[in-house]
N, C-alpha and C. Protein backbone atom coordinates (compact mmCIF):
# COMPACT_ATOMS: atom_id res chain seq x y z
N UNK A 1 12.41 2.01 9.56
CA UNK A 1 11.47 2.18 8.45
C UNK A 1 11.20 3.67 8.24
N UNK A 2 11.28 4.16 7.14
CA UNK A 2 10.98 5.46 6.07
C UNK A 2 9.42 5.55 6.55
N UNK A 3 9.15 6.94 6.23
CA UNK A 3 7.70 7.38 6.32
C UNK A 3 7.52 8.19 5.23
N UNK A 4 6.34 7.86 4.91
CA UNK A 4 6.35 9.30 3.53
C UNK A 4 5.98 10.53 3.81
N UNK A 5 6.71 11.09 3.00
CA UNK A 5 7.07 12.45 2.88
C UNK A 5 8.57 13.02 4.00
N UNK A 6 9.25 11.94 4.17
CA UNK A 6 10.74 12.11 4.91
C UNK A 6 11.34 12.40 4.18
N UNK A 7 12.78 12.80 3.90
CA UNK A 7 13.85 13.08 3.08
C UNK A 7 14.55 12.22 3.31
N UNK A 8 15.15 11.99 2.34
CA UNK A 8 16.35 10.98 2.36
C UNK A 8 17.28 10.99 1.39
N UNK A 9 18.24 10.53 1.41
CA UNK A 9 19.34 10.32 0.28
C UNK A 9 20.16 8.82 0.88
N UNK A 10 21.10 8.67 -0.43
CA UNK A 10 21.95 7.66 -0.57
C UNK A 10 23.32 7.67 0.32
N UNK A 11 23.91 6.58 0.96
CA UNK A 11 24.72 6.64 1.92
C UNK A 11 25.71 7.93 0.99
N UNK A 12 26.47 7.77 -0.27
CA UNK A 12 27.49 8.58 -0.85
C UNK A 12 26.93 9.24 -2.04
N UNK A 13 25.47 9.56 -1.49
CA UNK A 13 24.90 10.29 -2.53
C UNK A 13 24.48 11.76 -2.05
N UNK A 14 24.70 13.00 -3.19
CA UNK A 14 24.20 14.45 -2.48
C UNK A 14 22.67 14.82 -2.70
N UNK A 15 22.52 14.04 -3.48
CA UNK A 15 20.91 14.30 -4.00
C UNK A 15 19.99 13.86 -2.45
N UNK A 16 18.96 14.83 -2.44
CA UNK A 16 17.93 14.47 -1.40
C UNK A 16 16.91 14.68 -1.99
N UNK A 17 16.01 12.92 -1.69
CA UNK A 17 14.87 12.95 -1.90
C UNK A 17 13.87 12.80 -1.05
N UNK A 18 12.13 12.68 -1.80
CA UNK A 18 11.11 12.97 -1.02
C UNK A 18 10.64 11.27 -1.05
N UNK A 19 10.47 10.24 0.32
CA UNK A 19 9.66 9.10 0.02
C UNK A 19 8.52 9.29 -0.15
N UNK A 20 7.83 8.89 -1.47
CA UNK A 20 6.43 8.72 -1.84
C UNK A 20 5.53 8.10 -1.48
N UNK A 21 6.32 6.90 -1.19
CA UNK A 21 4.92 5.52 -1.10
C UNK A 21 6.21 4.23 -1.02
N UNK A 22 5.84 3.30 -0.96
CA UNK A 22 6.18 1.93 -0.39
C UNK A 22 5.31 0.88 -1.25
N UNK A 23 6.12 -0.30 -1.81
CA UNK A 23 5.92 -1.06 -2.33
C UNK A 23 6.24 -2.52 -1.68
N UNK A 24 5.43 -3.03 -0.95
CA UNK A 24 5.74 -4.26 -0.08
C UNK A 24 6.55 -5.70 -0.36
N UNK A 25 5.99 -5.91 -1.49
CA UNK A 25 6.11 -7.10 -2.48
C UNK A 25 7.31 -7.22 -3.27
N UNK A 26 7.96 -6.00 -3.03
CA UNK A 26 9.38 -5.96 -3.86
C UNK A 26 10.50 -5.79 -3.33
N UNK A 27 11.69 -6.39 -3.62
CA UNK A 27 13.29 -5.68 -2.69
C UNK A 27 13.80 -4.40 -2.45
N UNK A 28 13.59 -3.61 -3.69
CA UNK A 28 13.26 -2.50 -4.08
C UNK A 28 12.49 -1.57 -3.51
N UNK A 29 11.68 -1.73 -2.11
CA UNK A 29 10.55 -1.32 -2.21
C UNK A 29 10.34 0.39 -1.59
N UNK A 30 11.07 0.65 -1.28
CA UNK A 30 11.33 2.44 -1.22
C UNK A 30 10.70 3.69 -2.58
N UNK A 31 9.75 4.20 -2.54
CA UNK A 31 10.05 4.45 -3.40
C UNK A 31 9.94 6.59 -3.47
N UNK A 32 10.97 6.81 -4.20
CA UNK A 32 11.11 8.05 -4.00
C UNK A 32 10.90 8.91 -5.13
N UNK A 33 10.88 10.79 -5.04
CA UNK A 33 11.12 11.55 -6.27
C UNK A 33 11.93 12.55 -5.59
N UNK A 34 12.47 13.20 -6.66
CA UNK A 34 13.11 14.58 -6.58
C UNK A 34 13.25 15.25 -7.73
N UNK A 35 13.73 16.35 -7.87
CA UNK A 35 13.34 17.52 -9.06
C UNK A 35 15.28 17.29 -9.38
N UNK A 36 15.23 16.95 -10.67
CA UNK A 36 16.46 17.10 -11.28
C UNK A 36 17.14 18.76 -11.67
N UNK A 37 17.98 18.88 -12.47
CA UNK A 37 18.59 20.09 -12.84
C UNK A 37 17.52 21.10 -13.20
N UNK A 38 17.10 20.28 -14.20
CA UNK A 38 16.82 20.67 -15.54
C UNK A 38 14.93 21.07 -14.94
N UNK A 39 14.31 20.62 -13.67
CA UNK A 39 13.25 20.48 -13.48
C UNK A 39 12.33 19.21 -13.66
N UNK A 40 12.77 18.45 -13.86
CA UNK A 40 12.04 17.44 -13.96
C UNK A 40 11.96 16.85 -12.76
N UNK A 41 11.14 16.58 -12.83
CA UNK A 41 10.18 15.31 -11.32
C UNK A 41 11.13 14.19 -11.85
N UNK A 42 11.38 13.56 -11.04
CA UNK A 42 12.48 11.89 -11.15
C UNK A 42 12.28 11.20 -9.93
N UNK A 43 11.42 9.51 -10.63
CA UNK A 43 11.19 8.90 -9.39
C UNK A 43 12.17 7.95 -9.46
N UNK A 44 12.43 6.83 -8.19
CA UNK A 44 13.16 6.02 -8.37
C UNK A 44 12.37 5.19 -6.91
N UNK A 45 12.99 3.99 -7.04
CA UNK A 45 13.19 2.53 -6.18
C UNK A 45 14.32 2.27 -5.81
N UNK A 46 14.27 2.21 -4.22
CA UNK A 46 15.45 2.12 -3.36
C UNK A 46 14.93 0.59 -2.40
N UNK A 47 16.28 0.03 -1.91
CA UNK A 47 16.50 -1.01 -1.12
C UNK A 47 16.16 0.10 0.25
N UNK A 48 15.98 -0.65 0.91
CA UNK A 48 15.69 0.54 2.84
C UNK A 48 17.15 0.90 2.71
N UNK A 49 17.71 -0.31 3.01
CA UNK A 49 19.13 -0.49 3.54
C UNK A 49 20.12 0.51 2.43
N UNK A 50 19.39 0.81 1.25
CA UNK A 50 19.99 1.99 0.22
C UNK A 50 20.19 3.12 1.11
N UNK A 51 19.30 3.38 1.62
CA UNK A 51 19.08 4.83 2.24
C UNK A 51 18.76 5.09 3.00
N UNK A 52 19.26 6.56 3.70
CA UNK A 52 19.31 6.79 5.34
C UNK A 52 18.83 8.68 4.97
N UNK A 53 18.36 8.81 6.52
CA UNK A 53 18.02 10.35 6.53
C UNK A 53 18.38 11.33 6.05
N UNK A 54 18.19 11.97 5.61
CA UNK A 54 18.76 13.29 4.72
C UNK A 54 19.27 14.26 6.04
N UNK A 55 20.53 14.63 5.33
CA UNK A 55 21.30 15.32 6.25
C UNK A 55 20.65 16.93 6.26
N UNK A 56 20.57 17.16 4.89
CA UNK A 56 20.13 18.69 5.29
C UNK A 56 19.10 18.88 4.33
N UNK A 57 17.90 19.08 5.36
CA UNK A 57 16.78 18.68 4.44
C UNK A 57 16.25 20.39 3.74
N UNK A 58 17.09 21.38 3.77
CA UNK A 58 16.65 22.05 3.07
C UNK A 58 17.06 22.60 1.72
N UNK A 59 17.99 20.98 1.10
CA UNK A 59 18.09 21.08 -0.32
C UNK A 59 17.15 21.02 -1.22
């Protein structure tokens, strides 16, 4: 289990994000943000099993 404010990313993904908060009630229930290109804040909903520790958390 994720804790918030861990990093994480997608097994074949380069993006690393920040877990926010947790949603119990849903499959989905991961839920994360990260700052896109362009600057924007971008949240999303992950499966656990989506995602594993961020390799290098000083992206």
């Amino acid at each position: 289990m994720f804790k918030k404010g861990e990093k994480v990313q997608q097994e074949f993904g380069a993006q690393v994000m920040k877990v926010i908060g947790f949603e119990p009630d849903l499959i989905e229930n991961v839920v994360t943000e990260w700052e896109d290109e362009e600057g924007t804040i971008v949240k999303g909903k992950f499966m656990e099993s989506q995602l594993q520790p961020a390799e290098d958390e000083n992206q």
